[in-house]
Protein backbone atom coordinates (compact mmCIF):
# COMPACT_ATOMS: atom_id res chain seq x y z
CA UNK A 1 -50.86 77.12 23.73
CA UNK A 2 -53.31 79.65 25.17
CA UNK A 3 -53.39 81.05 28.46
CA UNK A 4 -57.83 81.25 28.19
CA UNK A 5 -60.20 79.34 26.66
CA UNK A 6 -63.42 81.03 26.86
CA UNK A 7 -66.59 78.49 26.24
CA UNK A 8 -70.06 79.21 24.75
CA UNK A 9 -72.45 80.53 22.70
CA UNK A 10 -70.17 83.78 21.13
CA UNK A 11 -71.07 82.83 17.54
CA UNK A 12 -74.38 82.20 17.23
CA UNK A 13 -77.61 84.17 15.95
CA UNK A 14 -77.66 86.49 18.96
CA UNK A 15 -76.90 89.81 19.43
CA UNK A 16 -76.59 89.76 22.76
CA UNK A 17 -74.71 86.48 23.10
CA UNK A 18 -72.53 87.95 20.51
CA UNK A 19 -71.52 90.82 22.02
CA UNK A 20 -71.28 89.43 26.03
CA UNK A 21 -68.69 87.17 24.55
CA UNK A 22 -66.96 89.69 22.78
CA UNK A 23 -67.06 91.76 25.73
CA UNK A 24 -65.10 89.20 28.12
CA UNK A 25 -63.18 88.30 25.22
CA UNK A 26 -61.79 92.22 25.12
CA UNK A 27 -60.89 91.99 28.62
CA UNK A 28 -58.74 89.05 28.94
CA UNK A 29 -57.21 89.41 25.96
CA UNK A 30 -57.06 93.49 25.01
CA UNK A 31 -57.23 94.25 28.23
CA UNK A 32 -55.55 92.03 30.33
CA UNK A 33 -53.12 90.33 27.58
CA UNK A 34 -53.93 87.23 27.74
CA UNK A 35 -53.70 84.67 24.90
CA UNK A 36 -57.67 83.46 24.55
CA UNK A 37 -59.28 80.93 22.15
CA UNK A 38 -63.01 81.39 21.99
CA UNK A 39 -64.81 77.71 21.57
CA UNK A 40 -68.29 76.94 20.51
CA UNK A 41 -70.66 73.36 20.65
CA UNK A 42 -70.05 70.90 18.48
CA UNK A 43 -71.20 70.46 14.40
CA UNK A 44 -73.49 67.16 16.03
CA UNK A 45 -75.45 69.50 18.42
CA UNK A 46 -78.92 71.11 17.87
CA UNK A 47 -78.30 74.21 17.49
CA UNK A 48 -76.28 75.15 14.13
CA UNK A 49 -72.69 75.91 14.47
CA UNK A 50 -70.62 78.74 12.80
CA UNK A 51 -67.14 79.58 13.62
CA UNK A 52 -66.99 83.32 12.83
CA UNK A 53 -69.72 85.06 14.80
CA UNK A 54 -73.13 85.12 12.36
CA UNK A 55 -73.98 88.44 12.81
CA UNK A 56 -71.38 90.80 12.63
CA UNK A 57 -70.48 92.29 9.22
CA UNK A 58 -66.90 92.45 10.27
CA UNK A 59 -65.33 89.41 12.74
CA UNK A 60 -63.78 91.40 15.87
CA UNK A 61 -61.25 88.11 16.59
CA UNK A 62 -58.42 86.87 14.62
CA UNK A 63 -58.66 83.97 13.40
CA UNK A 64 -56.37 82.72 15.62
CA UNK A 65 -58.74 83.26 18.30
CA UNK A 66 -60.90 80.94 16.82
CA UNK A 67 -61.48 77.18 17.87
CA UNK A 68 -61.76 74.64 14.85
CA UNK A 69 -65.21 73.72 14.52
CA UNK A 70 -65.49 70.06 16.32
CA UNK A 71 -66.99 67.19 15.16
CA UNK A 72 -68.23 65.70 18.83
CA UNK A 73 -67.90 66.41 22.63
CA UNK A 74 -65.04 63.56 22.05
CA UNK A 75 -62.98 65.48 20.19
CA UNK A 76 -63.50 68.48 21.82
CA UNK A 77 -61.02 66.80 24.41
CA UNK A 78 -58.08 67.32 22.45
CA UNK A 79 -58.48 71.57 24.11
CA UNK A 80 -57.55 70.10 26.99
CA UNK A 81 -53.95 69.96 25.28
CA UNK A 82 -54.02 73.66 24.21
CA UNK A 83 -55.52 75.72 27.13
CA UNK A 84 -54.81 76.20 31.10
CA UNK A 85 -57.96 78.01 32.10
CA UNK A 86 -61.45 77.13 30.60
CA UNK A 87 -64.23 80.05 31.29
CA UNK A 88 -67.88 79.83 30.61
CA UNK A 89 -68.97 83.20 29.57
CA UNK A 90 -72.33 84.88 30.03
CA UNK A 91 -75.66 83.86 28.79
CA UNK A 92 -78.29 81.10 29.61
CA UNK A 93 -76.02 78.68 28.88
CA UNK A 94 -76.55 77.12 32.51
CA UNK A 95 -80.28 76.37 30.87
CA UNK A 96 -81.53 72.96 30.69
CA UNK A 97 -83.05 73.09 27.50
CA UNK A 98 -79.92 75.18 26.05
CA UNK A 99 -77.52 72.58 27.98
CA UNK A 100 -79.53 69.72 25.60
CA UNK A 101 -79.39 71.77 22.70
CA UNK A 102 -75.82 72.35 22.66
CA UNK A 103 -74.46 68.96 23.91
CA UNK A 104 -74.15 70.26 27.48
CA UNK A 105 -70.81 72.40 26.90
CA UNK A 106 -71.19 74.47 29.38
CA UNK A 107 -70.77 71.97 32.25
CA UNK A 108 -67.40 71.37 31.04
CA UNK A 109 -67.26 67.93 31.50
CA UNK A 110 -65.18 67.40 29.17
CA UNK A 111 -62.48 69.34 30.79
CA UNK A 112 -59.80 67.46 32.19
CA UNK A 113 -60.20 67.48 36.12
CA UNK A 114 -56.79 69.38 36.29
CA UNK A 115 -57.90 72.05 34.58
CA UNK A 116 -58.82 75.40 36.11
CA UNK A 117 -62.75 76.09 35.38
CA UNK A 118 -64.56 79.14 35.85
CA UNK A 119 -67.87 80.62 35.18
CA UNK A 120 -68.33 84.33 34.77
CA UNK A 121 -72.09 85.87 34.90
CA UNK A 122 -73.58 82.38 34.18
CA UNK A 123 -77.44 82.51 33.90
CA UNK A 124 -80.03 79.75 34.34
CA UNK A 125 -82.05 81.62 32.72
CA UNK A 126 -84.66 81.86 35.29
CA UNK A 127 -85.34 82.25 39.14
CA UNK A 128 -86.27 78.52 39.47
CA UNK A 129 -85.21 75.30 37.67
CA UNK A 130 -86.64 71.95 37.04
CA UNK A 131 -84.74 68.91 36.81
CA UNK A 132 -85.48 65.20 37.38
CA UNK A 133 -83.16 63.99 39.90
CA UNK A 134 -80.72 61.90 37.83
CA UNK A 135 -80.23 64.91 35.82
CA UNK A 136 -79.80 67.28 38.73
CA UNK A 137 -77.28 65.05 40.33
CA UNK A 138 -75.11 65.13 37.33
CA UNK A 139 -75.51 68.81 36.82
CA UNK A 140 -74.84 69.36 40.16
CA UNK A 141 -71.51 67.06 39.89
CA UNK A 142 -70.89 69.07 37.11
CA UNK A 143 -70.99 72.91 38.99
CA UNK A 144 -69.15 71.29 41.60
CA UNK A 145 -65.56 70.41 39.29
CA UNK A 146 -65.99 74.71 38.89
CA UNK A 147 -63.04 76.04 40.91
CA UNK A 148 -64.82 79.47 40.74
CA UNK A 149 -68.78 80.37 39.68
CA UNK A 150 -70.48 84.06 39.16
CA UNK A 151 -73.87 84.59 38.42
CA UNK A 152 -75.83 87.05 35.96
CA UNK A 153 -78.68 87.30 38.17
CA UNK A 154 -78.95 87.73 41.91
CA UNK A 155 -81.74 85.19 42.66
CA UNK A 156 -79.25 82.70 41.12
CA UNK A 157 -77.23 82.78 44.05
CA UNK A 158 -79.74 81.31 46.16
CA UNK A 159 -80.69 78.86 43.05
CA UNK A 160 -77.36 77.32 43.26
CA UNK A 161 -77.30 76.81 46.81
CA UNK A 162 -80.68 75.58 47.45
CA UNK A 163 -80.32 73.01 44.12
CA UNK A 164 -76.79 72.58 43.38
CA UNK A 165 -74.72 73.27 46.50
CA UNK A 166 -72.52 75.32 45.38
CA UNK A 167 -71.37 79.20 46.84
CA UNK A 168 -71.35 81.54 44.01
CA UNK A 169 -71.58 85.61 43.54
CA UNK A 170 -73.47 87.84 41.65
CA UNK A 171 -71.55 90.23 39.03
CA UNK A 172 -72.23 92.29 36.01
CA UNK A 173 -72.84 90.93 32.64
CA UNK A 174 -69.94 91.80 30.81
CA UNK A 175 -70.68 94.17 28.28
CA UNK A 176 -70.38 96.45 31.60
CA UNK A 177 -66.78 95.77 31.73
CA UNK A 178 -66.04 96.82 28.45
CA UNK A 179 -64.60 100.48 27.71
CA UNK A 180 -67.36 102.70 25.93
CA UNK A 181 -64.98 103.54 23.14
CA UNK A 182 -64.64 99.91 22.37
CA UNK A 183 -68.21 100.02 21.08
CA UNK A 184 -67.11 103.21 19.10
CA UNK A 185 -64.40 101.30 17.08
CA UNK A 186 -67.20 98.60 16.72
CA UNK A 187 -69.68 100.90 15.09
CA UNK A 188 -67.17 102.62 13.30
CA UNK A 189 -68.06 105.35 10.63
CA UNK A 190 -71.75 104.61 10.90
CA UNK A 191 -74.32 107.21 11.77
CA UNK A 192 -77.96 108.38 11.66
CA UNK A 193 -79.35 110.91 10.02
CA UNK A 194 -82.24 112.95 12.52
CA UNK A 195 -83.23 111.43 15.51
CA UNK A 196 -84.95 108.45 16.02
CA UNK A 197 -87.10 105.52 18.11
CA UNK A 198 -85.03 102.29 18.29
CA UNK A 199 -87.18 98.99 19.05
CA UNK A 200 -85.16 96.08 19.45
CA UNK A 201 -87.84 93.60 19.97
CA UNK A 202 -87.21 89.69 20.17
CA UNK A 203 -90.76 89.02 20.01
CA UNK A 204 -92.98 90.75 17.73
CA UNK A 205 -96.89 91.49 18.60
CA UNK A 206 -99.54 93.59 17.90
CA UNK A 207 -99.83 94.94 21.54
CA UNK A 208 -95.83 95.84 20.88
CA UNK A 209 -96.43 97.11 17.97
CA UNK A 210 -98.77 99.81 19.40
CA UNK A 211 -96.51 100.82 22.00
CA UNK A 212 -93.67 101.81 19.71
CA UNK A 213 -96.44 103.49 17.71
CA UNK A 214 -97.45 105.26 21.01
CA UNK A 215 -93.89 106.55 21.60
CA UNK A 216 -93.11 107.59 17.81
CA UNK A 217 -96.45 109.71 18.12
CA UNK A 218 -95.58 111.38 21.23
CA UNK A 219 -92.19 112.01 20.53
CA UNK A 220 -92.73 112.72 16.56
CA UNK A 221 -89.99 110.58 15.51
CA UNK A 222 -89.52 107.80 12.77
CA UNK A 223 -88.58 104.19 14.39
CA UNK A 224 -86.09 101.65 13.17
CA UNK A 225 -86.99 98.29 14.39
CA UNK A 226 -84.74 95.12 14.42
CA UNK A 227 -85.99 91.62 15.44
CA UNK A 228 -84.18 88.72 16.66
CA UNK A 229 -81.26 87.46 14.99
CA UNK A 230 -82.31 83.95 14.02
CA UNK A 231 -85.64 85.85 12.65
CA UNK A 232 -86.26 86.79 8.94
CA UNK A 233 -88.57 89.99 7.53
CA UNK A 234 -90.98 87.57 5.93
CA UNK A 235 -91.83 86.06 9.52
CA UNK A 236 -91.99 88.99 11.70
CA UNK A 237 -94.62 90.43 9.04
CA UNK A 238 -96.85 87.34 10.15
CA UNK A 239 -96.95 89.21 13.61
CA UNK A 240 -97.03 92.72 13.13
CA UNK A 241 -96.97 95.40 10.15
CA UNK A 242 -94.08 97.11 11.24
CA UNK A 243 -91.20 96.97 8.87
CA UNK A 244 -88.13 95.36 10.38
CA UNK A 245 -84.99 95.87 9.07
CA UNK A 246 -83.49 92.53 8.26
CA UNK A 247 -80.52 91.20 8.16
CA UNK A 248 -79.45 93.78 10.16
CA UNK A 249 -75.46 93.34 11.40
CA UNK A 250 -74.46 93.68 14.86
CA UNK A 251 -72.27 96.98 14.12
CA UNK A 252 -76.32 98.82 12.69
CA UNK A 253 -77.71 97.11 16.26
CA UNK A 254 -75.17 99.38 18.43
CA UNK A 255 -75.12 102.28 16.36
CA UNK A 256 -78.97 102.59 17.13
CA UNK A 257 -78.44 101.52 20.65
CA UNK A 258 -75.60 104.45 21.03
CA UNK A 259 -77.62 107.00 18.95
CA UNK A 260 -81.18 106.77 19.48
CA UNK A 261 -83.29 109.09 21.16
CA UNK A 262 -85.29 106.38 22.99
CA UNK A 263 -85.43 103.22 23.30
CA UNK A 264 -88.02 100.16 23.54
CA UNK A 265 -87.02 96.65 23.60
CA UNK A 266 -88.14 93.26 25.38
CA UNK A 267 -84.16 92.08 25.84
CA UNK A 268 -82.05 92.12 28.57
CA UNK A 269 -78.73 93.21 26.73
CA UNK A 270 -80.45 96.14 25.08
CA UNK A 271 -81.38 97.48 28.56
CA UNK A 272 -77.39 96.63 29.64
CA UNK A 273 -76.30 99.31 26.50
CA UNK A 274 -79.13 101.43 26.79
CA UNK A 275 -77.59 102.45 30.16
CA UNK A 276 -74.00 102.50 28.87
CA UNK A 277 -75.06 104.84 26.61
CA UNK A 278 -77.69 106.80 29.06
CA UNK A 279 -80.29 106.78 27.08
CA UNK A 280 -83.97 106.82 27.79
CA UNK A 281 -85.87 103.63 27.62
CA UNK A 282 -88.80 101.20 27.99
CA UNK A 283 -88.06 97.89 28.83
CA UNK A 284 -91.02 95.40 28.00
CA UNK A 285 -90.09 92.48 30.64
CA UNK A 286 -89.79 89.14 29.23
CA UNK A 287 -91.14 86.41 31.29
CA UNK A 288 -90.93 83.57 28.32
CA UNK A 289 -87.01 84.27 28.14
CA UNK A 290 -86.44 85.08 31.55
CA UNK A 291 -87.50 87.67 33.98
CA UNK A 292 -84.79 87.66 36.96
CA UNK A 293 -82.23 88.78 34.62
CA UNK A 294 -84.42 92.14 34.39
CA UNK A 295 -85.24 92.62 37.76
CA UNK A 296 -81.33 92.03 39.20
CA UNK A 297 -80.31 94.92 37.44
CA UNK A 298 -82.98 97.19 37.77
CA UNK A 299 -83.51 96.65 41.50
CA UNK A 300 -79.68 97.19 41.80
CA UNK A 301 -79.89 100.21 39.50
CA UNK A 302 -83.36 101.92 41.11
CA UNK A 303 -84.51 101.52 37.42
CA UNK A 304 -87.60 99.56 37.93
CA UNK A 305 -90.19 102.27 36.70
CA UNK A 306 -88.66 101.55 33.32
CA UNK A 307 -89.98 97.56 33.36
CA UNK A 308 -93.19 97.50 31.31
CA UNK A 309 -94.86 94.00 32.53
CA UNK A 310 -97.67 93.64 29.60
CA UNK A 311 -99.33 91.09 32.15
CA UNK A 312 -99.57 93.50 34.82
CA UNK A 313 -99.20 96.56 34.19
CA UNK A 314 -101.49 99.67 32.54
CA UNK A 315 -99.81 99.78 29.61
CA UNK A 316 -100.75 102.92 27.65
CA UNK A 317 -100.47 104.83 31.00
CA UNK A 318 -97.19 103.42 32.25
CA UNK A 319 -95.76 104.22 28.88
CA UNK A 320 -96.89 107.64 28.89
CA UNK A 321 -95.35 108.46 32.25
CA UNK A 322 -92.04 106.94 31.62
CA UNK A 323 -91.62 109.04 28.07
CA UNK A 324 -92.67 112.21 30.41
CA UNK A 325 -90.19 111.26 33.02
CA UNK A 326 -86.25 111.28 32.42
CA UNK A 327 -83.48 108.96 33.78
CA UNK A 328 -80.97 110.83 35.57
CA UNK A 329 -77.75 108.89 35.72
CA UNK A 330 -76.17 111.13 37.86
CA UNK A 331 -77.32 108.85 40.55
CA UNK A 332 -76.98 105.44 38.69
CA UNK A 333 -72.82 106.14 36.95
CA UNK A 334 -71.36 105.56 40.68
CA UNK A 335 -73.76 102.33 41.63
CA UNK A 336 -72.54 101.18 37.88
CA UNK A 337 -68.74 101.87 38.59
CA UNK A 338 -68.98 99.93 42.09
CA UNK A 339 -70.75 96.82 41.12
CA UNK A 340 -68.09 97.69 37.59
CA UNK A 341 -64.69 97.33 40.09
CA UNK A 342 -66.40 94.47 41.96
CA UNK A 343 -67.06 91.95 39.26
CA UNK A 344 -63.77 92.88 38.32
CA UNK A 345 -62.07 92.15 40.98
CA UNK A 346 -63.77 88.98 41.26
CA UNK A 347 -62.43 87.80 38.03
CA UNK A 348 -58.74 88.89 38.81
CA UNK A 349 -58.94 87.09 41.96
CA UNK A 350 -59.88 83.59 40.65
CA UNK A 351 -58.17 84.19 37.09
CA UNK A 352 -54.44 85.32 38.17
CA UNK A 353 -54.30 83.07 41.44
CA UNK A 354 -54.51 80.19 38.03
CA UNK A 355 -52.11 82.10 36.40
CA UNK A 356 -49.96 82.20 38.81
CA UNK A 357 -50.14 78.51 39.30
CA UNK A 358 -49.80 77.78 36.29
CA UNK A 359 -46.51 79.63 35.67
CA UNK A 360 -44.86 78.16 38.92
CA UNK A 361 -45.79 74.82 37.78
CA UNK A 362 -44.66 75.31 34.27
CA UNK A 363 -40.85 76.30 36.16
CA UNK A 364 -40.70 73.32 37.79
């Protein structure tokens, strides 16, 4: 019997999915003790299905930890006989093309009414959604079995009001709440050799292409560029001439994260480690995967000079000024720390008030 099951995407082709769900997985069960069972969609969904997470070279979670790998959203039932408390983790899971694509886990549906349901740092992806009526209805059935729901971005909070009716609160993505020497032990005896451009870019062009070429020039530094998980060598060369390195495992993603000089990317979880690790960084925003994830955190942060917006902005100039200009996280630790203890407490509040339940319950 577990105390936790923790729902969603942690397996999958995606660095940052992999690691957000790692991240909560640390806390409730490193951190906090508890006994957790991570659970994925089912083999007859979309999307393809692997129990140990695809792209780290090394599994962080026992097997134990593991969910079998499920036939069917019927079957799936039978967790409702081996877990208390089922969370949805982070991600755009909440998406309605995701939602179709991975047999609509995420609503937990198939959770037993009983049950104790949670989201933490859910993401619709975007600052709007569209949804025919009999499908909003549902959804919005759905949200409303949550006992508890957190969102990843801010405008979400308003999003879930105005279309689902439901109160929920904005929080940190999780790979906040995760101790920096966790990453450490991730990365392990890795290093670099000189210093170095990292682009992390999940979707190669020629006009992103010269920008990391603008930033290796002015800095005089070699770049190591990594792609998109679900994305080979052979395709990204279709886009660009860079060379990608590919496969590259999660464990090489955060050791260039950690100990690059500067950093370019297009992804919302690169930006979360770049400032864990304080470095220096261009963020290209990206609209197509979903901008209000950016601008949460940067507006929070006073970080927004570091958003590149190809559509909008001068590009060569913005660039130029943001590698002459340096973060100072003096200012941007204690804003971290705050928002750090609040999402925190958040999560204690709704988790251990189960808990607790559950426990008395289990006496009688």
């Amino acid at each position: 019997m577990y105390d936790i099951a923790i729902v969603g995407g942690y397996s999958w082709s995606n660095y940052g999915d992999e690691i957000t769900y790692y991240a909560l997985y640390w806390l409730l069960s490193k951190e906090w003790n508890k006994k957790v069972v991570m659970v994925n969609w089912t083999k007859d969904a979309l999307w393809p299905l692997y129990r140990e997470p695809f792209l780290f070279e090394n599994s962080p979670y026992p097997d134990k930890a593991l969910a079998d790998m499920y036939d069917n959203v019927e079957d799936l039932k039978s967790l409702n006989n081996e877990a208390d408390i089922f969370i949805v983790g982070s991600g755009q899971f909440f998406k309605p093309s995701i939602l179709l694509t991975t047999n609509r886990l995420c609503l937990l549906e198939w959770v037993d009414s009983e049950k104790k349901k949670i989201a933490y740092s859910g993401s619709w992806g975007h600052g709007y959604i569209r949804l025919r009526q009999r499908e909003k209805l549902r959804q919005s059935a759905a949200y409303k079995r949550f006992d508890a729901v957190s969102v990843r971005e801010k405008s979400a909070v308003t999003l879930a009001k105005s279309e689902f009716g439901i109160d929920v609160e904005w929080v940190l993505d999780p790979v906040f709440l995760m101790h920096k020497n966790i990453y450490d032990n991730l990365i392990g005896s890795r290093y670099i050799k000189g210093k170095m451009v990292f682009g992390y870019i999940l979707d190669p062009s020629r006009e992103k292409e010269e920008m990391i070429q603008q930033i290796c020039t002015t800095l005089d530094m070699p770049c190591e560029v990594i792609t998109a998980g679900s994305k080979t060598a052979e395709e990204t060369a279709e886009l660009w001439s860079l060379e990608v390195e590919s496969p590259a495992f999660l464990e090489q993603w955060l050791l260039y994260l950690r100990d690059a000089e500067y950093i370019i990317a297009d992804s919302f979880h690169a930006m979360c480690l770049a400032i864990i690790f304080e470095k220096q960084f261009t963020i290209i925003k990206n609209a197509a995967r979903g901008a209000a994830r950016f601008d949460s955190l940067v507006d929070y942060l006073d970080l927004h000079s570091r958003l590149l917006d190809e559509t909008k902005d001068p590009v060569k100039e913005k660039l130029a000024a943001q590698l002459r200009e340096r973060i100072n996280y003096t200012h941007i630790r204690p804003r971290i720390e705050r928002m750090k203890d609040q999402s925190i407490q958040w999560l204690k509040t709704h988790l251990f008030i189960f808990l607790c339940i559950a426990v008395i319950y289990a006496w009688r």
